[in-house]
Structure formats: C-alpha cells, structure tokens
C-alpha atoms as a PDB file:
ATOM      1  CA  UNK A   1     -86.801 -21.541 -93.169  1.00  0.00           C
ATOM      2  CA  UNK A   2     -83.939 -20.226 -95.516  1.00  0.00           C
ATOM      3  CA  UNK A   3     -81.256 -18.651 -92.667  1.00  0.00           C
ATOM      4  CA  UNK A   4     -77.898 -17.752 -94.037  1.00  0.00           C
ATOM      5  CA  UNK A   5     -75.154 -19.198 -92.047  1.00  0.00           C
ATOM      6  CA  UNK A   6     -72.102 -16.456 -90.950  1.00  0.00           C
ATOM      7  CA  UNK A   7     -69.105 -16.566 -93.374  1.00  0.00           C
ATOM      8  CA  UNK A   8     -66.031 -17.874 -90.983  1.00  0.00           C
ATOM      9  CA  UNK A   9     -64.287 -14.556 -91.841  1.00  0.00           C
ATOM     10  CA  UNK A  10     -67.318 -12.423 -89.870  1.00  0.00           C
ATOM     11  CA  UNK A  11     -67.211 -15.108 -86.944  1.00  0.00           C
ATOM     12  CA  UNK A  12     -63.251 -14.854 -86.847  1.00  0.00           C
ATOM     13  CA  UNK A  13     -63.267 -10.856 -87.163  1.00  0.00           C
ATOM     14  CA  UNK A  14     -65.915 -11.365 -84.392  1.00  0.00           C
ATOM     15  CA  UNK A  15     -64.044 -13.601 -81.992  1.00  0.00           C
ATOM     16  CA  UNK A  16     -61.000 -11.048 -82.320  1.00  0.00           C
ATOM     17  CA  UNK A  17     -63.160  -8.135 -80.918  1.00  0.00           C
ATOM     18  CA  UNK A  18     -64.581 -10.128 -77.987  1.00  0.00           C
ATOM     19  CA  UNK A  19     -60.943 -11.063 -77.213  1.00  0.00           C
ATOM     20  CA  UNK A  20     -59.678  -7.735 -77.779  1.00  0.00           C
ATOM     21  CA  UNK A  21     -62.287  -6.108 -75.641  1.00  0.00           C
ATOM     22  CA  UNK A  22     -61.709  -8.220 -72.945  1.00  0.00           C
ATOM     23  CA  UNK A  23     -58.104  -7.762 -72.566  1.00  0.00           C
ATOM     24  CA  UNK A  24     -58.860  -4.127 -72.348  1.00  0.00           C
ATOM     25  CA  UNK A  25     -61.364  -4.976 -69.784  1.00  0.00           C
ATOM     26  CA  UNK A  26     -64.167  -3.176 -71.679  1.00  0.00           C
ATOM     27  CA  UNK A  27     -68.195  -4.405 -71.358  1.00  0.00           C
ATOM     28  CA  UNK A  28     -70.455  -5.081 -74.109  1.00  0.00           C
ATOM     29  CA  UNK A  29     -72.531  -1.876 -73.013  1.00  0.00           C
ATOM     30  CA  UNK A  30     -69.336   0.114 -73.118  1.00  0.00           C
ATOM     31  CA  UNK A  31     -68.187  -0.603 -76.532  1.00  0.00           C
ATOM     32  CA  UNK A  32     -71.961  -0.404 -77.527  1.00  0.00           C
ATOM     33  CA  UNK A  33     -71.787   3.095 -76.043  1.00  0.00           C
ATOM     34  CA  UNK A  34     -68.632   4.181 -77.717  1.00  0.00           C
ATOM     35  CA  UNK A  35     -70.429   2.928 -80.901  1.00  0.00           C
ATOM     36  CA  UNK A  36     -72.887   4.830 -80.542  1.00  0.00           C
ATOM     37  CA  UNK A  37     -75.055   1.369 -80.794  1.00  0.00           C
ATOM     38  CA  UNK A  38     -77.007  -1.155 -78.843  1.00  0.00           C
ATOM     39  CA  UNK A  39     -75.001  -3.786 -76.451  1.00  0.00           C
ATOM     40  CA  UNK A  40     -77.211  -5.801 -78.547  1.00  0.00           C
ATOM     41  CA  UNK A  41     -75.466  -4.998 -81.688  1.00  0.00           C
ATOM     42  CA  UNK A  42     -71.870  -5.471 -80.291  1.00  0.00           C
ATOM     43  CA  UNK A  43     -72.946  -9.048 -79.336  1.00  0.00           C
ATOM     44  CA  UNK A  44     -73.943  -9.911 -82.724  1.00  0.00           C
ATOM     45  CA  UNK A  45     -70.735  -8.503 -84.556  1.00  0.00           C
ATOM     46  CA  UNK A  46     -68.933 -10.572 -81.703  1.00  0.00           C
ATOM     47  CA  UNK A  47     -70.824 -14.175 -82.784  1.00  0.00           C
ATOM     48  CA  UNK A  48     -70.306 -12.938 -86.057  1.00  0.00           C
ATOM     49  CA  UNK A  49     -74.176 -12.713 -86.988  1.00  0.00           C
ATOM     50  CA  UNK A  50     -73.835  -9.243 -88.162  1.00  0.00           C
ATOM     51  CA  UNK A  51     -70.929  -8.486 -90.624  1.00  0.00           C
ATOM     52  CA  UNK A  52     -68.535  -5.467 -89.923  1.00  0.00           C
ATOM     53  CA  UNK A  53     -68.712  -2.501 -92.301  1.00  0.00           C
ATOM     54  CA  UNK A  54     -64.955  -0.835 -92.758  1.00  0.00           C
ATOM     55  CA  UNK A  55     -65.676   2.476 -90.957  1.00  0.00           C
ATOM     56  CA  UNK A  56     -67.371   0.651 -87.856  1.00  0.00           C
ATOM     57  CA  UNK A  57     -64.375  -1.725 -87.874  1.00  0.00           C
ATOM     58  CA  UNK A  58     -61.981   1.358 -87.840  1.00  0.00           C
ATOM     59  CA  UNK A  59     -64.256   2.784 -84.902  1.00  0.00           C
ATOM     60  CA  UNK A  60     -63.819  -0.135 -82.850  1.00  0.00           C
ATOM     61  CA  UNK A  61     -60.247  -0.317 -83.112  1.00  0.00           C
ATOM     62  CA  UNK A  62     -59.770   2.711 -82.391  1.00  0.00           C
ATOM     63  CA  UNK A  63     -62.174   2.545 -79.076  1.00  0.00           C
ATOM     64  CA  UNK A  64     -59.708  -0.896 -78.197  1.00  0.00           C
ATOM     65  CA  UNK A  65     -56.469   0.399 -78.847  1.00  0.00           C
ATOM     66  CA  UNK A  66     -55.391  -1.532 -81.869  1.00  0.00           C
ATOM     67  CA  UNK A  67     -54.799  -1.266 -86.159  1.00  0.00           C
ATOM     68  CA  UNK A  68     -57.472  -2.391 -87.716  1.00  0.00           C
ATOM     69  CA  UNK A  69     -55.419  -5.152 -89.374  1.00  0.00           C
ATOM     70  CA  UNK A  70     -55.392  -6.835 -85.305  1.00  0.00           C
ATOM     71  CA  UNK A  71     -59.060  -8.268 -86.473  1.00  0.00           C
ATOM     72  CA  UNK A  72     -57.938 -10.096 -88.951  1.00  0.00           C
ATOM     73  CA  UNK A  73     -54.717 -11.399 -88.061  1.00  0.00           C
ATOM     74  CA  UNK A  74     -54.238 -15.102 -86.472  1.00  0.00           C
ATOM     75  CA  UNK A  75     -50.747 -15.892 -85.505  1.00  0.00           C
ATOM     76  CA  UNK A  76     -51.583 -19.326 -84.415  1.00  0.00           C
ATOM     77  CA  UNK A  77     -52.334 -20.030 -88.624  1.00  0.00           C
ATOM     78  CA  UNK A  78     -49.584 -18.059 -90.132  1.00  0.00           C
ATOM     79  CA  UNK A  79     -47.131 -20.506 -87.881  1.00  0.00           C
ATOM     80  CA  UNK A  80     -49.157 -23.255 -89.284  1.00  0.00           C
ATOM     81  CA  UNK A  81     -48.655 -22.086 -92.858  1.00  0.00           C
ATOM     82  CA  UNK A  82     -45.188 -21.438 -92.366  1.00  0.00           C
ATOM     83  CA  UNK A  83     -44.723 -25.207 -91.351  1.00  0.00           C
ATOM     84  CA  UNK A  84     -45.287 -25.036 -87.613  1.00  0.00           C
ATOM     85  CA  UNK A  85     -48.013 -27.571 -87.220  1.00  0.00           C
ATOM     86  CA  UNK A  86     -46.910 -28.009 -83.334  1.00  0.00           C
ATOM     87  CA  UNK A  87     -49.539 -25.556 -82.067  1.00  0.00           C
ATOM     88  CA  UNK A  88     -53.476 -26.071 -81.606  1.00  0.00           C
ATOM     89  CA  UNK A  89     -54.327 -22.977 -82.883  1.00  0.00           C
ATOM     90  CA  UNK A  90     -58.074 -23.441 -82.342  1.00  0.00           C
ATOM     91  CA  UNK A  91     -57.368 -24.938 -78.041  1.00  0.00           C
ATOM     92  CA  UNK A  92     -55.435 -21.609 -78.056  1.00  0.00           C
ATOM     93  CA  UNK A  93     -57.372 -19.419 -79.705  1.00  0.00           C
ATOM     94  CA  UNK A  94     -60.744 -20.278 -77.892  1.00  0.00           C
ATOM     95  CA  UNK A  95     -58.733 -20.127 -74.115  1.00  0.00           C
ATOM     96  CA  UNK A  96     -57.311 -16.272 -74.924  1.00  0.00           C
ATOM     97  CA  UNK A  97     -60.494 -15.379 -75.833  1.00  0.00           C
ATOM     98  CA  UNK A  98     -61.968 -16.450 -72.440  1.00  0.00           C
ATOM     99  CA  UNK A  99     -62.294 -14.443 -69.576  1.00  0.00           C
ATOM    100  CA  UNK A 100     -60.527 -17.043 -67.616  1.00  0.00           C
ATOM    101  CA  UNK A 101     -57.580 -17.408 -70.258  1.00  0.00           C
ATOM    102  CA  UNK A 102     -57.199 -13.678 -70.130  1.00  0.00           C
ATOM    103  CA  UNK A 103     -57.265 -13.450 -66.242  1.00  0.00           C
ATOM    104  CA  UNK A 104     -55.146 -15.872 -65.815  1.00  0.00           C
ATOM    105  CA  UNK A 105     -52.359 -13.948 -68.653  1.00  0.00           C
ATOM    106  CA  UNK A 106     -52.850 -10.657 -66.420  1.00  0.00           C
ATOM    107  CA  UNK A 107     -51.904 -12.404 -63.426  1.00  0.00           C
ATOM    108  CA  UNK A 108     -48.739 -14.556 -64.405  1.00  0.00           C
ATOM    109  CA  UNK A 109     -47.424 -11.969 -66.750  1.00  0.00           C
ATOM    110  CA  UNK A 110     -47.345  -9.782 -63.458  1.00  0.00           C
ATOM    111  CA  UNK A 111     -44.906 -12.298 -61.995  1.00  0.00           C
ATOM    112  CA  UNK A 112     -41.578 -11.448 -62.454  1.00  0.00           C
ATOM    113  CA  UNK A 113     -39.651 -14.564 -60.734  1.00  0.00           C
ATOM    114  CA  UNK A 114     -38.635 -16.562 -63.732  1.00  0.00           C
ATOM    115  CA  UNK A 115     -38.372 -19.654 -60.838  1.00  0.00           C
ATOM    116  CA  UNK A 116     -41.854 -18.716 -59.667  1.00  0.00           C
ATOM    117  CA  UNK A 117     -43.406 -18.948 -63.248  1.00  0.00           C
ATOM    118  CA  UNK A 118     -41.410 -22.429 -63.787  1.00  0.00           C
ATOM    119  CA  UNK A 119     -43.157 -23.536 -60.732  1.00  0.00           C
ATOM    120  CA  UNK A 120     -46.889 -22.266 -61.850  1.00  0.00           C
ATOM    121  CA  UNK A 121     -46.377 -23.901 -64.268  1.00  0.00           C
ATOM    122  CA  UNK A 122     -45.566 -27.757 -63.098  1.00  0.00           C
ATOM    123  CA  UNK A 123     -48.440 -26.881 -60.649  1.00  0.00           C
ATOM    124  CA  UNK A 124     -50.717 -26.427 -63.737  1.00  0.00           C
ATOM    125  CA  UNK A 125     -49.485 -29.116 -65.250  1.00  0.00           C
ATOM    126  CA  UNK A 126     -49.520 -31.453 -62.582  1.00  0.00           C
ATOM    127  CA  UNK A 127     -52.854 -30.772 -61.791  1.00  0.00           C
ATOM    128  CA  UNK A 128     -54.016 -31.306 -65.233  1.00  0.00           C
ATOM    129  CA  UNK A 129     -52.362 -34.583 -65.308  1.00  0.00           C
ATOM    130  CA  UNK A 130     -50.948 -33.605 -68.805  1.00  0.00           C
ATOM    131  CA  UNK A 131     -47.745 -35.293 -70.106  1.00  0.00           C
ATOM    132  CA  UNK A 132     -45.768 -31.442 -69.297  1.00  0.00           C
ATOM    133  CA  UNK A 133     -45.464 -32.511 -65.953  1.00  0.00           C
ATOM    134  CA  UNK A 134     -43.099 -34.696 -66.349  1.00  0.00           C
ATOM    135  CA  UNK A 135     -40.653 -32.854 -68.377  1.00  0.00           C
ATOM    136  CA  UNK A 136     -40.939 -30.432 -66.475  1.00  0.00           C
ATOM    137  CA  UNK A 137     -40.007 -32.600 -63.269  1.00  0.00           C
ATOM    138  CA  UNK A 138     -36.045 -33.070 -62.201  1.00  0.00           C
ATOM    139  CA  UNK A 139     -36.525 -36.013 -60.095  1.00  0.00           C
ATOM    140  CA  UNK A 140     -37.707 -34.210 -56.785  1.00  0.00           C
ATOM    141  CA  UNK A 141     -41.342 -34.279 -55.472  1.00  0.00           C
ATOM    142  CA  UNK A 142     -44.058 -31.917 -56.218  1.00  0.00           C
ATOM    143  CA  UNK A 143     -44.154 -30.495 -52.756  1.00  0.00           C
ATOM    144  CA  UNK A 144     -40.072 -29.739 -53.383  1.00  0.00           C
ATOM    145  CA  UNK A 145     -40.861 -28.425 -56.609  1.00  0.00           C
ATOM    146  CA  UNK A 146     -43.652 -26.086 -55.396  1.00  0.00           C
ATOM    147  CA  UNK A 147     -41.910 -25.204 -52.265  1.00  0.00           C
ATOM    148  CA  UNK A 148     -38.028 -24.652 -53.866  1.00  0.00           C
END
C-alpha cells in the first residue's frame, strides 16, 4: 500500500488551527459548523491529513479571530534563526497547543500579583524537580516561599 505521508507544512498549518481554536475555546463540531463541513473534516486539516485550500484557510481565520498569516507563523523558529537557540521550540509548541497548556495560560495570565506569579512559579518548579527551582530560591524554605 502506496499512502502519501503529510508534507510538515500541512501538519504545522494544522497544529496552528487546533491551537488557535482552542484558545478561543471553540469545538471541532463548531468550527465544522462554521465551515459549513463535517467535524470530521476539521480533524483531518488539524492532523494535517487533508491540505488547506487558500479560501478555506481565510474562512477559518476569520471564524478564530486571526490573519491568515497566524497559521503559518512559528515564533519559537524565527528566534532560533535569528540565533536564539535557548528555547525548545517543539516542548513549547506541543504544551500551547494542549488543552492543559492553554488552561493553565488562561488562569495565570488572570493573576495580576507579580509576587503571586513568582510564587506559581517555584511551586511548579519545585514540584517538577527541574533545575528552575533553585534559581528561583533565596535561601528560605518552600513553605516560606509559598506562604510569603
């Protein structure tokens, strides 16, 4: 069996309208319905199986709120080209497409406490055991960092 693989452009533009849809909190079946296609349909542009034409591209944007040019930009690689090869582009990438990366965005960005976010953060950390915790430590416990 001779089955053509999707081009990494179709699964990329893909990615970025799962992403975008969920940050506007839209369904599958909703988009679909905006479309004027099948849920179906929406799930296969999404993996990338089905290619894009230019005036359903437009439509979608459109339906999410964004230039059409939002599909096919990725800041995480223009950093990269421009010599910024600190990022992970693909770690971040894949976690702001996710429902939980995009939950979790809504929810701190609605904190306003500068301190508060500090401290969500060394939680995070600190509970992931990653090497952020300690930087982000000043010599006082957890407990006094969560608590003030």
């Amino acid at each position: 069996m001779n089955t053509k693989a999707p081009s990494q452009i179709d699964v990329f533009v893909g990615s970025r309208v799962r992403m975008r849809r969920l940050m506007a909190g839209l369904s599958q079946e909703k988009l679909a319905d905006g479309l004027g296609i099948t849920f179906q349909q929406v799930q296969k542009y999404e993996k990338g199986t089905n290619r894009i034409g230019a005036s359903r591209l437009q439509a979608i944007a459109d339906i999410l709120g964004v230039h059409p040019s939002f599909f096919f930009q990725e800041g995480d690689d223009v950093a990269a080209r421009n010599g910024d090869t600190t990022r992970e582009p693909s770690e971040i990438s894949s976690f702001v497409s996710s429902k939980e990366g995009i939950a979790l965005n809504r929810a701190f960005l609605k904190i306003t406490d500068p301190v508060l976010r500090k401290k969500i953060i060394s939680l995070v950390a600190a509970v992931a055991q990653t090497p952020e915790t300690e930087s982000t430590r000043t010599g006082t416990s957890h407990a006094q960092d969560l608590h003030g």
